[in-house]
N, C-alpha and C. Protein backbone atom coordinates (compact mmCIF):
# COMPACT_ATOMS: atom_id res chain seq x y z
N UNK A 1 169.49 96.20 66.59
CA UNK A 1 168.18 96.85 66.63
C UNK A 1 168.05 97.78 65.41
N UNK A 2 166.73 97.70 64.29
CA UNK A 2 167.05 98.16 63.53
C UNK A 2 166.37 99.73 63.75
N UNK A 3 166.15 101.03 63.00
CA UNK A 3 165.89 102.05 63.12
C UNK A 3 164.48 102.00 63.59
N UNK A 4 163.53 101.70 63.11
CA UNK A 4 162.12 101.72 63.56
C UNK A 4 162.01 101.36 64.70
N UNK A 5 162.88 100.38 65.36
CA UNK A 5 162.61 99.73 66.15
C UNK A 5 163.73 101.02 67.17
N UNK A 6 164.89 101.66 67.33
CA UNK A 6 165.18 101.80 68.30
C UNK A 6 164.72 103.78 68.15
N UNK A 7 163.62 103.73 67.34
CA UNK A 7 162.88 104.92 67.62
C UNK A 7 161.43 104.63 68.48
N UNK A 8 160.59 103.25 67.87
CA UNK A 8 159.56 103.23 69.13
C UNK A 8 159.98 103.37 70.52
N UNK A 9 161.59 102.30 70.61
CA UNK A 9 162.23 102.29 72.07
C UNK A 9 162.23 103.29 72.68
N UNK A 10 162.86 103.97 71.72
CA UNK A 10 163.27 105.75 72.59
C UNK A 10 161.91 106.44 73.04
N UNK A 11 160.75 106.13 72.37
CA UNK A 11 159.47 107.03 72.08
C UNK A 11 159.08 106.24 73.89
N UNK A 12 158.73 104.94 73.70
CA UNK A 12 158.55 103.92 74.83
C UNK A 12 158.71 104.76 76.58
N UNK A 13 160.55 104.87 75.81
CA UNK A 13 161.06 104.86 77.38
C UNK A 13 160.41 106.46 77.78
N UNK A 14 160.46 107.54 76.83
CA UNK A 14 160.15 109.16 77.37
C UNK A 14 158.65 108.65 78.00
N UNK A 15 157.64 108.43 77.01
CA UNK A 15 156.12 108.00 77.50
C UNK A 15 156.76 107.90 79.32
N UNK A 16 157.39 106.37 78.94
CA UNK A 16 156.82 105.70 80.61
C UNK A 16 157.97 106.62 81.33
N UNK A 17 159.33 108.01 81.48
CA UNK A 17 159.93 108.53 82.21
C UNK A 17 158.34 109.24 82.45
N UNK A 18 157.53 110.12 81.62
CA UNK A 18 156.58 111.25 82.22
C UNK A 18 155.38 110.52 82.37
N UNK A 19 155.22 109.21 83.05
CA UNK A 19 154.29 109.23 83.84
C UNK A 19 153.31 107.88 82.80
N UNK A 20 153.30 107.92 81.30
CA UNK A 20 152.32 106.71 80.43
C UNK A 20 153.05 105.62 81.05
N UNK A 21 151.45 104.82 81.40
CA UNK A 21 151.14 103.36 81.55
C UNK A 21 151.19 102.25 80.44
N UNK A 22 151.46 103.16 79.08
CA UNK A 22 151.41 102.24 78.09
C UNK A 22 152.42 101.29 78.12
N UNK A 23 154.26 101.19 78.50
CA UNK A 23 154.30 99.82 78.33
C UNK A 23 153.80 98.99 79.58
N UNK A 24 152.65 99.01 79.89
CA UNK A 24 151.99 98.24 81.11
C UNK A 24 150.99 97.24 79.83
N UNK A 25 150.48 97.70 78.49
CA UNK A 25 149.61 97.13 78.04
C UNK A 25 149.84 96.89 76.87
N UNK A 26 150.91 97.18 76.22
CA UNK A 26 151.39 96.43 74.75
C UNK A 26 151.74 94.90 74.90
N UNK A 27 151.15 94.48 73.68
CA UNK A 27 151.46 92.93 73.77
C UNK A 27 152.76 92.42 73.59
N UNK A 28 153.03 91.66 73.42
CA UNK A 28 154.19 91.28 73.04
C UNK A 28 154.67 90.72 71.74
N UNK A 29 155.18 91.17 71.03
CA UNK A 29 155.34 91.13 69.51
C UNK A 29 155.83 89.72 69.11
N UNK A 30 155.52 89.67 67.55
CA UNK A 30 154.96 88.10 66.97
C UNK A 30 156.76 88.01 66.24
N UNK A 31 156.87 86.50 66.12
CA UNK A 31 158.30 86.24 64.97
C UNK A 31 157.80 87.18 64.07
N UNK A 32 158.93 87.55 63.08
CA UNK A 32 159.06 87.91 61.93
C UNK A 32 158.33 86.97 61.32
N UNK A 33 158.62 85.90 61.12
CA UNK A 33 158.19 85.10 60.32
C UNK A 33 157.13 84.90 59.95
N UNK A 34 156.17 84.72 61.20
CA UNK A 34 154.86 84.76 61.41
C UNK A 34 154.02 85.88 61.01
N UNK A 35 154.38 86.97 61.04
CA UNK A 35 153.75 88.61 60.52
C UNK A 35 154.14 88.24 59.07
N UNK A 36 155.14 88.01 58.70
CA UNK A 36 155.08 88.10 56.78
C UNK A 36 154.34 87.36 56.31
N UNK A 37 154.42 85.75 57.16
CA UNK A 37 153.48 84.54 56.72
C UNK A 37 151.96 85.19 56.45
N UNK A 38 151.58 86.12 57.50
CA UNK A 38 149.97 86.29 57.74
C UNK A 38 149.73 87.43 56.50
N UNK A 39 151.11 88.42 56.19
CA UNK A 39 150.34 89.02 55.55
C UNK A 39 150.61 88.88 53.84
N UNK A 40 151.57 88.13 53.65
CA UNK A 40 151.70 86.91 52.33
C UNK A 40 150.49 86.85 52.13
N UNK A 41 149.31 85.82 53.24
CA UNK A 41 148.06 84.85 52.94
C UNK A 41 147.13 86.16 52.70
N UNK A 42 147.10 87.69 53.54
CA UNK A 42 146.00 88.54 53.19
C UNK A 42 146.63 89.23 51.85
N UNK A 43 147.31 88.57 50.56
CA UNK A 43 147.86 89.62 49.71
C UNK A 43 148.27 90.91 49.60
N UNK A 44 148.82 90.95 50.71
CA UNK A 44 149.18 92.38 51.17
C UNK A 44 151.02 92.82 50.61
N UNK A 45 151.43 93.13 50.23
CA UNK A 45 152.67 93.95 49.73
C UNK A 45 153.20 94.74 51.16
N UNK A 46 153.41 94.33 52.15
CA UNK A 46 153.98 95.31 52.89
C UNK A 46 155.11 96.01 52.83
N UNK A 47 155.74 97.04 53.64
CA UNK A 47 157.20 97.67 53.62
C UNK A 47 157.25 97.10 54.87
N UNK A 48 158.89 96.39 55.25
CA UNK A 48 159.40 95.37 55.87
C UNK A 48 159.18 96.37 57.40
N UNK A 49 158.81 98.06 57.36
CA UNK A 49 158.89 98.64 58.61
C UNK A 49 157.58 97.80 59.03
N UNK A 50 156.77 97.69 58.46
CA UNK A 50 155.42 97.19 59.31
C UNK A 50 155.84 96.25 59.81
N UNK A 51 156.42 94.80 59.50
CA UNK A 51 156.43 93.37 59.93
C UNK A 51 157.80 93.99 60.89
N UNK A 52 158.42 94.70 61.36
CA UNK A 52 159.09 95.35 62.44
C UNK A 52 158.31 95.89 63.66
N UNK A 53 157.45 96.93 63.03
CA UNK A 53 156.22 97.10 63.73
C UNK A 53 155.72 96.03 64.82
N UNK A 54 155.30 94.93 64.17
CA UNK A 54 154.45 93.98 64.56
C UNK A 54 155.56 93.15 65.54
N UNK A 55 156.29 93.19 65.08
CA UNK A 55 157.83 92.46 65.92
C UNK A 55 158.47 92.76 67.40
N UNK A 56 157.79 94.28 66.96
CA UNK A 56 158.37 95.20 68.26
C UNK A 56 157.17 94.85 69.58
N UNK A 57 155.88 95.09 69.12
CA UNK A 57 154.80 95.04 69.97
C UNK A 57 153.53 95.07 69.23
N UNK A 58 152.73 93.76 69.35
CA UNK A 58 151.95 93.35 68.41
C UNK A 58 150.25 94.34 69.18
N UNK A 59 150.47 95.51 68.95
CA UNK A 59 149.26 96.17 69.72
C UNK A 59 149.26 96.57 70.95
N UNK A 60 147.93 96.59 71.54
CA UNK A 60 147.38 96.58 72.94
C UNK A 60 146.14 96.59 72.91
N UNK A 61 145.46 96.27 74.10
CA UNK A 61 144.40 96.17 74.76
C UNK A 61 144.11 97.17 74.65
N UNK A 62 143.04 97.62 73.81
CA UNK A 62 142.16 98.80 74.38
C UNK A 62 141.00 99.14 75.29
N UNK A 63 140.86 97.55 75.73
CA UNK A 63 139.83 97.85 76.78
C UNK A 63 140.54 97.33 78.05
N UNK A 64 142.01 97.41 77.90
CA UNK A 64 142.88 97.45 79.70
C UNK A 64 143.56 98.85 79.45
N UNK A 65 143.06 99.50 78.81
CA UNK A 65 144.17 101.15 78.73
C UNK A 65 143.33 101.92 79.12
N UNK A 66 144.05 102.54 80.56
CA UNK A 66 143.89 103.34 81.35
C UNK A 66 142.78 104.87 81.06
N UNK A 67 141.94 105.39 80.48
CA UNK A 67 141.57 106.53 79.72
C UNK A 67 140.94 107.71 80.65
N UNK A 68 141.10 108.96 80.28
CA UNK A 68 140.84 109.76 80.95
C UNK A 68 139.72 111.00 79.82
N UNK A 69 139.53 112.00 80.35
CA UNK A 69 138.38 112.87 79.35
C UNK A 69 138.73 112.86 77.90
N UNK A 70 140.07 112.95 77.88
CA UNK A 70 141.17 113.26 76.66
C UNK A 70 141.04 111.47 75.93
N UNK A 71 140.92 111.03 76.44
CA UNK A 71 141.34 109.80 75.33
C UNK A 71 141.69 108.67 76.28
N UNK A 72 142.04 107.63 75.68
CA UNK A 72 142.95 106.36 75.97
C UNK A 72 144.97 106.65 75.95
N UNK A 73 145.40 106.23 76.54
CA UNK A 73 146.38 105.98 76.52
C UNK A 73 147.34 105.72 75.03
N UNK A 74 147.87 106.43 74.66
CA UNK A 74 148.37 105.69 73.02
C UNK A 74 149.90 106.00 72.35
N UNK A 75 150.08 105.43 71.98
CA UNK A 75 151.71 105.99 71.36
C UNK A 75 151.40 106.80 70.15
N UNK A 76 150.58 107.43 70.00
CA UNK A 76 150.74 108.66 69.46
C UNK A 76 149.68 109.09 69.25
N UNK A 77 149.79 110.68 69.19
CA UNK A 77 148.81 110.89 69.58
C UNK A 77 147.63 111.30 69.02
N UNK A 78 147.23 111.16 67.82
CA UNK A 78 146.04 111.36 66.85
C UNK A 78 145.36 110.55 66.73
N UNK A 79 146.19 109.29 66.73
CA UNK A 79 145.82 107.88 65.85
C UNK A 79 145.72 106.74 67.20
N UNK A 80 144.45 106.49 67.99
CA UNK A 80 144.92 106.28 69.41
C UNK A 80 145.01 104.52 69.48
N UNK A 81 144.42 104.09 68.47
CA UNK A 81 144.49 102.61 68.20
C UNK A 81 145.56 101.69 67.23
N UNK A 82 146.63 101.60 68.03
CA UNK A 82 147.39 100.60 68.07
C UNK A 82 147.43 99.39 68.10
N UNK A 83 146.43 98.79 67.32
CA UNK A 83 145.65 97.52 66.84
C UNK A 83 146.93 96.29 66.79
N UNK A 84 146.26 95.20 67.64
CA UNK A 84 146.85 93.75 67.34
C UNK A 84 146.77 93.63 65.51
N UNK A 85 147.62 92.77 65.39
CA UNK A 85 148.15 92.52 63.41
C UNK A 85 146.31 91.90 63.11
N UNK A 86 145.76 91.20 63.98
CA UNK A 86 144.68 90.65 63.28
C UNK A 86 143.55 91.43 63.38
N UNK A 87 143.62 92.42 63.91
CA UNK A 87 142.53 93.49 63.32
C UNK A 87 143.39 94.65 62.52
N UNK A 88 144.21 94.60 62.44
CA UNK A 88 145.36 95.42 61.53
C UNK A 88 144.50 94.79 60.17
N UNK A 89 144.80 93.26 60.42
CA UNK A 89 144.62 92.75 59.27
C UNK A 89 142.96 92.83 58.16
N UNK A 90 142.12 92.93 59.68
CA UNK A 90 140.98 92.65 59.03
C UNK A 90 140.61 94.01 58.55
N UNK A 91 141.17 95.24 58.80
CA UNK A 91 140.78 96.73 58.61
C UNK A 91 141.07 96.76 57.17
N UNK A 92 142.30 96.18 57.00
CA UNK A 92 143.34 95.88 55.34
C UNK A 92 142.57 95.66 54.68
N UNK A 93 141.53 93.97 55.17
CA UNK A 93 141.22 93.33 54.04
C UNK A 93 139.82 93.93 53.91
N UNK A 94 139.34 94.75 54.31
CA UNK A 94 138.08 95.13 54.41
C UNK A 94 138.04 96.55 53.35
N UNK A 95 139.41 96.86 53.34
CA UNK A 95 139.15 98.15 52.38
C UNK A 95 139.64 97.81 51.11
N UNK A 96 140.51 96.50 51.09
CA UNK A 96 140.61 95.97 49.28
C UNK A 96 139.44 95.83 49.09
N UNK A 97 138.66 94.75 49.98
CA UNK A 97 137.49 94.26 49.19
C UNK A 97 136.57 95.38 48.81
N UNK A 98 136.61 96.61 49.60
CA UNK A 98 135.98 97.95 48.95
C UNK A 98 136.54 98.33 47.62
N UNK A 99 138.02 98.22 47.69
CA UNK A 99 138.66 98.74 46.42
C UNK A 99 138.58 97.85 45.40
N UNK A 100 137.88 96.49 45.64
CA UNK A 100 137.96 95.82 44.68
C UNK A 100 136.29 95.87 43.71
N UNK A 101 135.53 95.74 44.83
CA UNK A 101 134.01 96.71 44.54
C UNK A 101 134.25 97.66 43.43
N UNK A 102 134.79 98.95 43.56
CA UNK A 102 135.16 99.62 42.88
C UNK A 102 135.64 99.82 41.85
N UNK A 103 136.74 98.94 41.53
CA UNK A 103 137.27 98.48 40.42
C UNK A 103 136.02 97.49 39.59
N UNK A 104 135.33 97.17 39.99
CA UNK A 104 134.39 96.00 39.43
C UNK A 104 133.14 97.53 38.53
N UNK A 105 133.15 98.45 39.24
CA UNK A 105 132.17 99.84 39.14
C UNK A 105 132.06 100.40 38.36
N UNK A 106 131.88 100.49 36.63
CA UNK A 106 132.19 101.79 35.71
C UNK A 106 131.28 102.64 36.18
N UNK A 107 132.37 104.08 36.71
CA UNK A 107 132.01 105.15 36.81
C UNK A 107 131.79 106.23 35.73
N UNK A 108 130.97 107.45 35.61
CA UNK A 108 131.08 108.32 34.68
C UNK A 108 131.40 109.73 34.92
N UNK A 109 132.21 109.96 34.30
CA UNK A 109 133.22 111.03 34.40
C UNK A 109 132.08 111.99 34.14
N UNK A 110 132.79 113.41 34.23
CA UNK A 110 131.88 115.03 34.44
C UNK A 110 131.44 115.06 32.63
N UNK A 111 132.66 114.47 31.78
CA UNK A 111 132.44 114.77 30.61
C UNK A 111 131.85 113.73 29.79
N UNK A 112 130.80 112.24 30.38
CA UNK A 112 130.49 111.44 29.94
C UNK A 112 131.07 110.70 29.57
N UNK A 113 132.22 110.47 29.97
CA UNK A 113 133.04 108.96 29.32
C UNK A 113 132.98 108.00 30.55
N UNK A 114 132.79 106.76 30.32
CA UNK A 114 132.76 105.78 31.05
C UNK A 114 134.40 105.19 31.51
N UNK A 115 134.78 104.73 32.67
CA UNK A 115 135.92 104.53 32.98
C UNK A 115 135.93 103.30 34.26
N UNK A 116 136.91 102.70 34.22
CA UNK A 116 136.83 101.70 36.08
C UNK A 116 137.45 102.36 36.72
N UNK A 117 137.84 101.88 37.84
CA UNK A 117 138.40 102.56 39.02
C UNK A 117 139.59 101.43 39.04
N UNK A 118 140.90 102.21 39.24
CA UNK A 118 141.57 101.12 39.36
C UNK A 118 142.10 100.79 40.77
N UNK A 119 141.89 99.52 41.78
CA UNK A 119 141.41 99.06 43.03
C UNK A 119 142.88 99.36 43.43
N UNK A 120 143.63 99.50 43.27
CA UNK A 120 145.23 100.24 43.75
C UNK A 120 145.55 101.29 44.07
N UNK A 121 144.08 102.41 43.36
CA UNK A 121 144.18 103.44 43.81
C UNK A 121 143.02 103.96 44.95
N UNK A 122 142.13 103.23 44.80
CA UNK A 122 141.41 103.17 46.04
C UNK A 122 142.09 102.30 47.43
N UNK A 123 142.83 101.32 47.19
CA UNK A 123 143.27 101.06 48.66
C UNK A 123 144.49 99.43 48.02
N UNK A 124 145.38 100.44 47.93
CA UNK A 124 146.89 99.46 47.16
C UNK A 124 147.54 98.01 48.19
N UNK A 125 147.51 97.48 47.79
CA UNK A 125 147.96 95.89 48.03
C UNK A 125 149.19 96.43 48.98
N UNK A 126 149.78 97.31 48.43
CA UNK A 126 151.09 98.42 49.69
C UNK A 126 150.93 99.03 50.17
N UNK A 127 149.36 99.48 50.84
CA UNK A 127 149.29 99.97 51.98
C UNK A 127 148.75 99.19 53.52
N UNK A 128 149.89 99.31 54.72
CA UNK A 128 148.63 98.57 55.37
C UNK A 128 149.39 99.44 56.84
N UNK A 129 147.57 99.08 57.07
CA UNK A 129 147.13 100.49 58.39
C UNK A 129 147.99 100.07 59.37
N UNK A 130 148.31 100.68 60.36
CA UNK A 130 149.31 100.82 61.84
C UNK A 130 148.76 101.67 62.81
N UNK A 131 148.35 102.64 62.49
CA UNK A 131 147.57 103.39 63.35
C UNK A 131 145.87 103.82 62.85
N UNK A 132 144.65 103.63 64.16
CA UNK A 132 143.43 103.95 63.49
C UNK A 132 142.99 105.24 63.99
N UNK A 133 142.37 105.94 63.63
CA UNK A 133 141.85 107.40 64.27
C UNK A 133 140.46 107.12 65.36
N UNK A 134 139.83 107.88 65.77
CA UNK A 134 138.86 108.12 66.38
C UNK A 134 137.49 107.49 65.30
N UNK A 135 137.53 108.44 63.96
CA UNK A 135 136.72 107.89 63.26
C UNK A 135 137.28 106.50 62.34
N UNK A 136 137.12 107.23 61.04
CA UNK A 136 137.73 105.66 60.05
C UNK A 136 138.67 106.47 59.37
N UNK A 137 139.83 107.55 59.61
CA UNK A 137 140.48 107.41 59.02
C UNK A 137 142.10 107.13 59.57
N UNK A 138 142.93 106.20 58.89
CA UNK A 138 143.86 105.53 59.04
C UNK A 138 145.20 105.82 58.54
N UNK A 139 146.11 105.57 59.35
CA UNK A 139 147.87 106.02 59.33
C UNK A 139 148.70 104.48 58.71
N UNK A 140 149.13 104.64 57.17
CA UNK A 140 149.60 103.51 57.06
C UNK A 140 150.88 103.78 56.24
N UNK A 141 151.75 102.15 56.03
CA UNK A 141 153.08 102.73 55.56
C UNK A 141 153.00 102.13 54.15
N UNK A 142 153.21 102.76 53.25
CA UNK A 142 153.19 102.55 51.67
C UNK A 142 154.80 101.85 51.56
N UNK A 143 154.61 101.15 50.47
CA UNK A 143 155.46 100.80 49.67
C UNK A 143 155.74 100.30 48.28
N UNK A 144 155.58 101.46 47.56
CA UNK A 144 155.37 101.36 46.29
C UNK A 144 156.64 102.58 45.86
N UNK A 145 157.13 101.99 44.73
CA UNK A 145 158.51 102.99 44.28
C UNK A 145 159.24 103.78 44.78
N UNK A 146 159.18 105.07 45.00
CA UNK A 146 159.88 106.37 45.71
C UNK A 146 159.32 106.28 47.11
N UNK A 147 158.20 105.94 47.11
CA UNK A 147 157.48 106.38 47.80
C UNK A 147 157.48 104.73 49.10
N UNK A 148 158.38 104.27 48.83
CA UNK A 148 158.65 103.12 49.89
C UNK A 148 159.42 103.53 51.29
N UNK A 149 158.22 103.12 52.60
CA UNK A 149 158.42 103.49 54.03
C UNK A 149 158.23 104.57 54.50
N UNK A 150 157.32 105.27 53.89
CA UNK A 150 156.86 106.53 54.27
C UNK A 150 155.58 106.30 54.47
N UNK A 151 155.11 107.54 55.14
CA UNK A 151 153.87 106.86 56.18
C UNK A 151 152.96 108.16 55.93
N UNK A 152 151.62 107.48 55.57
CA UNK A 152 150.70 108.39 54.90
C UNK A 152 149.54 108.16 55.87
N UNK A 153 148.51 109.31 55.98
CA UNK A 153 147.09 109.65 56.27
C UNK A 153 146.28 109.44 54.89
N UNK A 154 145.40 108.43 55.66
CA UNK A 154 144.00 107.64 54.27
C UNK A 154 142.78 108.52 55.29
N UNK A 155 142.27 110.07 55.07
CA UNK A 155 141.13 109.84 55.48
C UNK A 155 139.37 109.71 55.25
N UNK A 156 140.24 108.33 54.34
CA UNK A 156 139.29 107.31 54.06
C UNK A 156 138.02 108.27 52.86
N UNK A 157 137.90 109.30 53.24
CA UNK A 157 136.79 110.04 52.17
C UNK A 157 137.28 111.02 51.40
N UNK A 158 138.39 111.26 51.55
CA UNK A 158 139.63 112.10 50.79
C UNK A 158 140.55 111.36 50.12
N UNK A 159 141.46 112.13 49.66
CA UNK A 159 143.12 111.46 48.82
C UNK A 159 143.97 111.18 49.91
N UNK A 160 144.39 109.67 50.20
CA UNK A 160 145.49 109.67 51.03
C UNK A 160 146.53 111.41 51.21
N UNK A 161 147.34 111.14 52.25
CA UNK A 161 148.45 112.52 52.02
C UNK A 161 149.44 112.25 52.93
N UNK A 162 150.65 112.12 52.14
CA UNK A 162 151.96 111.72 52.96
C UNK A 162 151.93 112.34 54.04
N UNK A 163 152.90 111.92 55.41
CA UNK A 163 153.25 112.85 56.38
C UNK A 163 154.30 112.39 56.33
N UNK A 164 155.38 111.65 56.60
CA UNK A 164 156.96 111.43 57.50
C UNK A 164 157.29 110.53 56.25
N UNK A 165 158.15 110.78 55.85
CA UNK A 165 159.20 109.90 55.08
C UNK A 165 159.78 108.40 55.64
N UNK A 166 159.43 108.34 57.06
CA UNK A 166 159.51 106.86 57.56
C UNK A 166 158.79 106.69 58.44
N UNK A 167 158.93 105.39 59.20
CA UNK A 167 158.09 105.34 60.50
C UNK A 167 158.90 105.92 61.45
N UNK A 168 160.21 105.93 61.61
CA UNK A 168 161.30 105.93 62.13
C UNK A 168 161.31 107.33 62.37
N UNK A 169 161.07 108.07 61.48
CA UNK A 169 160.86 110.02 61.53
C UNK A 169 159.23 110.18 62.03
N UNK A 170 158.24 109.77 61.78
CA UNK A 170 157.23 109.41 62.47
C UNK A 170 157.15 109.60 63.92
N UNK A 171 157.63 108.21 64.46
CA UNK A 171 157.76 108.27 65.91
C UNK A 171 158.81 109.30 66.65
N UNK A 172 160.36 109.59 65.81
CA UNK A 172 160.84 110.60 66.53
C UNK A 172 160.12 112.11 66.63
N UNK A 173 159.26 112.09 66.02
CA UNK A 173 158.58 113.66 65.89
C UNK A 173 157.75 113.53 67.35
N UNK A 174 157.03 112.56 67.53
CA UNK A 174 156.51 112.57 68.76
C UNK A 174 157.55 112.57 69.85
N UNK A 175 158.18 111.75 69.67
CA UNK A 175 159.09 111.79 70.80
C UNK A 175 160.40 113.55 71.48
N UNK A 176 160.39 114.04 70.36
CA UNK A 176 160.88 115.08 70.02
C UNK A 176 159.78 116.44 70.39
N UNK A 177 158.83 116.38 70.49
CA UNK A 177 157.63 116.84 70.51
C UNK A 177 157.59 116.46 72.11
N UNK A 178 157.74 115.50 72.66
CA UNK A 178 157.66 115.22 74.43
C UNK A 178 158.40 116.13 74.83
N UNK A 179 159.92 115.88 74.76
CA UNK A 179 161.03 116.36 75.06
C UNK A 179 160.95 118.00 75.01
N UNK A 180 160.18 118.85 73.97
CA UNK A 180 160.75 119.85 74.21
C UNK A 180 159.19 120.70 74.45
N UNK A 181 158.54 119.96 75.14
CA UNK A 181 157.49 120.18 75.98
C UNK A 181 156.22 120.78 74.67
N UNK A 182 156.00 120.35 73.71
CA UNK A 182 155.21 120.56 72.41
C UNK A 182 153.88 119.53 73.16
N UNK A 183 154.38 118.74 72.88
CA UNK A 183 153.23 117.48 73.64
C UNK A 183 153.36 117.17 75.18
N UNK A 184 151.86 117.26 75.91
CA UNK A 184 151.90 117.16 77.00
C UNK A 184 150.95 116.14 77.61
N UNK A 185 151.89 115.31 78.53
CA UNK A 185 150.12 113.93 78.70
C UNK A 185 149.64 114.89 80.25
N UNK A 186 148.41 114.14 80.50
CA UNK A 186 147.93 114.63 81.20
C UNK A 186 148.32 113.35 82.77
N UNK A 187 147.25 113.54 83.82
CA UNK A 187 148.22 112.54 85.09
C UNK A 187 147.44 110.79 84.58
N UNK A 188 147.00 110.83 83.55
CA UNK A 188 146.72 109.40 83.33
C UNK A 188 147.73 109.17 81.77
N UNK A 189 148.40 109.88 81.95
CA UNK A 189 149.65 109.71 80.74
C UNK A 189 148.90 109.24 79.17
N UNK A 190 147.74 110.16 79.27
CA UNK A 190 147.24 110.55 77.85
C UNK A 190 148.00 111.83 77.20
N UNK A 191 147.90 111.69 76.02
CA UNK A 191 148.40 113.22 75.18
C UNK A 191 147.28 114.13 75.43
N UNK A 192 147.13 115.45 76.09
CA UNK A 192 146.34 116.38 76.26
C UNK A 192 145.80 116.78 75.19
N UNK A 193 144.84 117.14 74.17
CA UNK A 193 144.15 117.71 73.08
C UNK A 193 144.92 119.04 73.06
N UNK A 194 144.86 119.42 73.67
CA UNK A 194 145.00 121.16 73.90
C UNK A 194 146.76 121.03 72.85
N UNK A 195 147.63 120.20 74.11
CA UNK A 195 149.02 119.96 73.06
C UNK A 195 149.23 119.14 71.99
N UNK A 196 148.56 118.98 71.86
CA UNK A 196 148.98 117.83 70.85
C UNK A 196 147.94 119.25 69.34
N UNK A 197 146.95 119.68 69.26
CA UNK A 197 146.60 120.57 68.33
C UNK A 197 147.91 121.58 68.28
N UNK A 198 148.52 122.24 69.44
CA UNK A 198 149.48 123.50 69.30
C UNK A 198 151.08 122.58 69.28
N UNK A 199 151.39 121.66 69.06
CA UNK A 199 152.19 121.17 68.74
C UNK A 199 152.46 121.08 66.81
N UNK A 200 151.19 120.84 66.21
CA UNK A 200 151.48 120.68 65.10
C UNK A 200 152.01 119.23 64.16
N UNK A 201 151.61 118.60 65.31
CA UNK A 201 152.20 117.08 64.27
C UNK A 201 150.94 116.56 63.77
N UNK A 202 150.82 115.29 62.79
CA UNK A 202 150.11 115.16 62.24
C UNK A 202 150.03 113.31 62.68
N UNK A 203 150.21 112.71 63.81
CA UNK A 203 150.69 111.30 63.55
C UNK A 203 149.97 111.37 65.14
């Protein structure tokens, strides 16, 4: 079992000890093979944690998850959509083709010089989403140089901004955050708003 994978586990089992229904509604995760194949064909550059990701548990149902005032049910708790790979996928390809718009765009700078946008930096072939927010902005894992398997906030009208150096430190923060009573679900085993703001995590 590799690291990503026996940190969702651990994250999994605390959820369903205090009471979350969530593994009642995760799917059941795709071959390896099949997640690289799909995201080969969407030109996507992934870091091998995602196609682990997808391996472990390919989503859930968001319209069989349990929800209460606070939210839906979710493995973590900001980002409450835990999207199947093929709307993973279509969120991906929907913001190249923005970034590719863009790149097509000469913009003009404050000081009148004309310039493009280069579509890598609006939304890089190495990023692809894992977690979605409430609105449109999105939790994904980069992999580009130094900066490979670390897991950044895109919100989407701002500058991306790292948070966790892996997915693997990611999910233990939540899980770590259960345990020492930082995060608290409520009796439909949602993350409470109230803890999850005075906790301080960002995922």
């Amino acid at each position: 079992m590799t690291e990503p994978t026996q940190a969702l586990e651990a994250l999994l089992t605390e959820l369903t000890r205090r009471g979350s229904l969530l593994a009642n509604f995760l799917e059941p995760g795709l071959p390896s093979e099949q997640v690289e194949a799909r995201l080969v064909e969407l030109g996507a550059d992934p870091h091998p944690d995602v196609i682990e990701l997808y391996g472990w548990h390919n989503g859930f149902d968001r319209f069989r998850v349990p929800t209460s005032s606070n939210g839906i049910v979710s493995l973590v708790p900001s980002h409450v959509e835990f999207n199947p790979l093929e709307e993973a996928a279509e969120l991906f390809v929907n913001w190249r083709q923005r970034a590719e718009s863009a790149g097509a765009t000469p913009v003009r700078d404050i000081d009148g010089v004309w310039r493009t946008v280069d579509p890598e930096e609006v939304w890089s072939r190495s990023w692809f989403p894992i977690f979605q927010g409430g609105g449109s902005e999105v939790i994904f894992i980069e992999n580009r140089d130094h900066d490979a398997g670390s897991v950044w906030l895109h919100p989407i009208q701002d500058a991306p901004r790292r948070l966790y150096d892996s997915l693997a430190d990611a999910i233990e923060s939540v899980r770590q955050a259960l345990v020492h009573g930082r995060l608290q679900l409520d009796s439909h085993g949602v993350f409470t708003f109230e803890s999850y703001i005075a906790s301080g995590l960002e995922i």
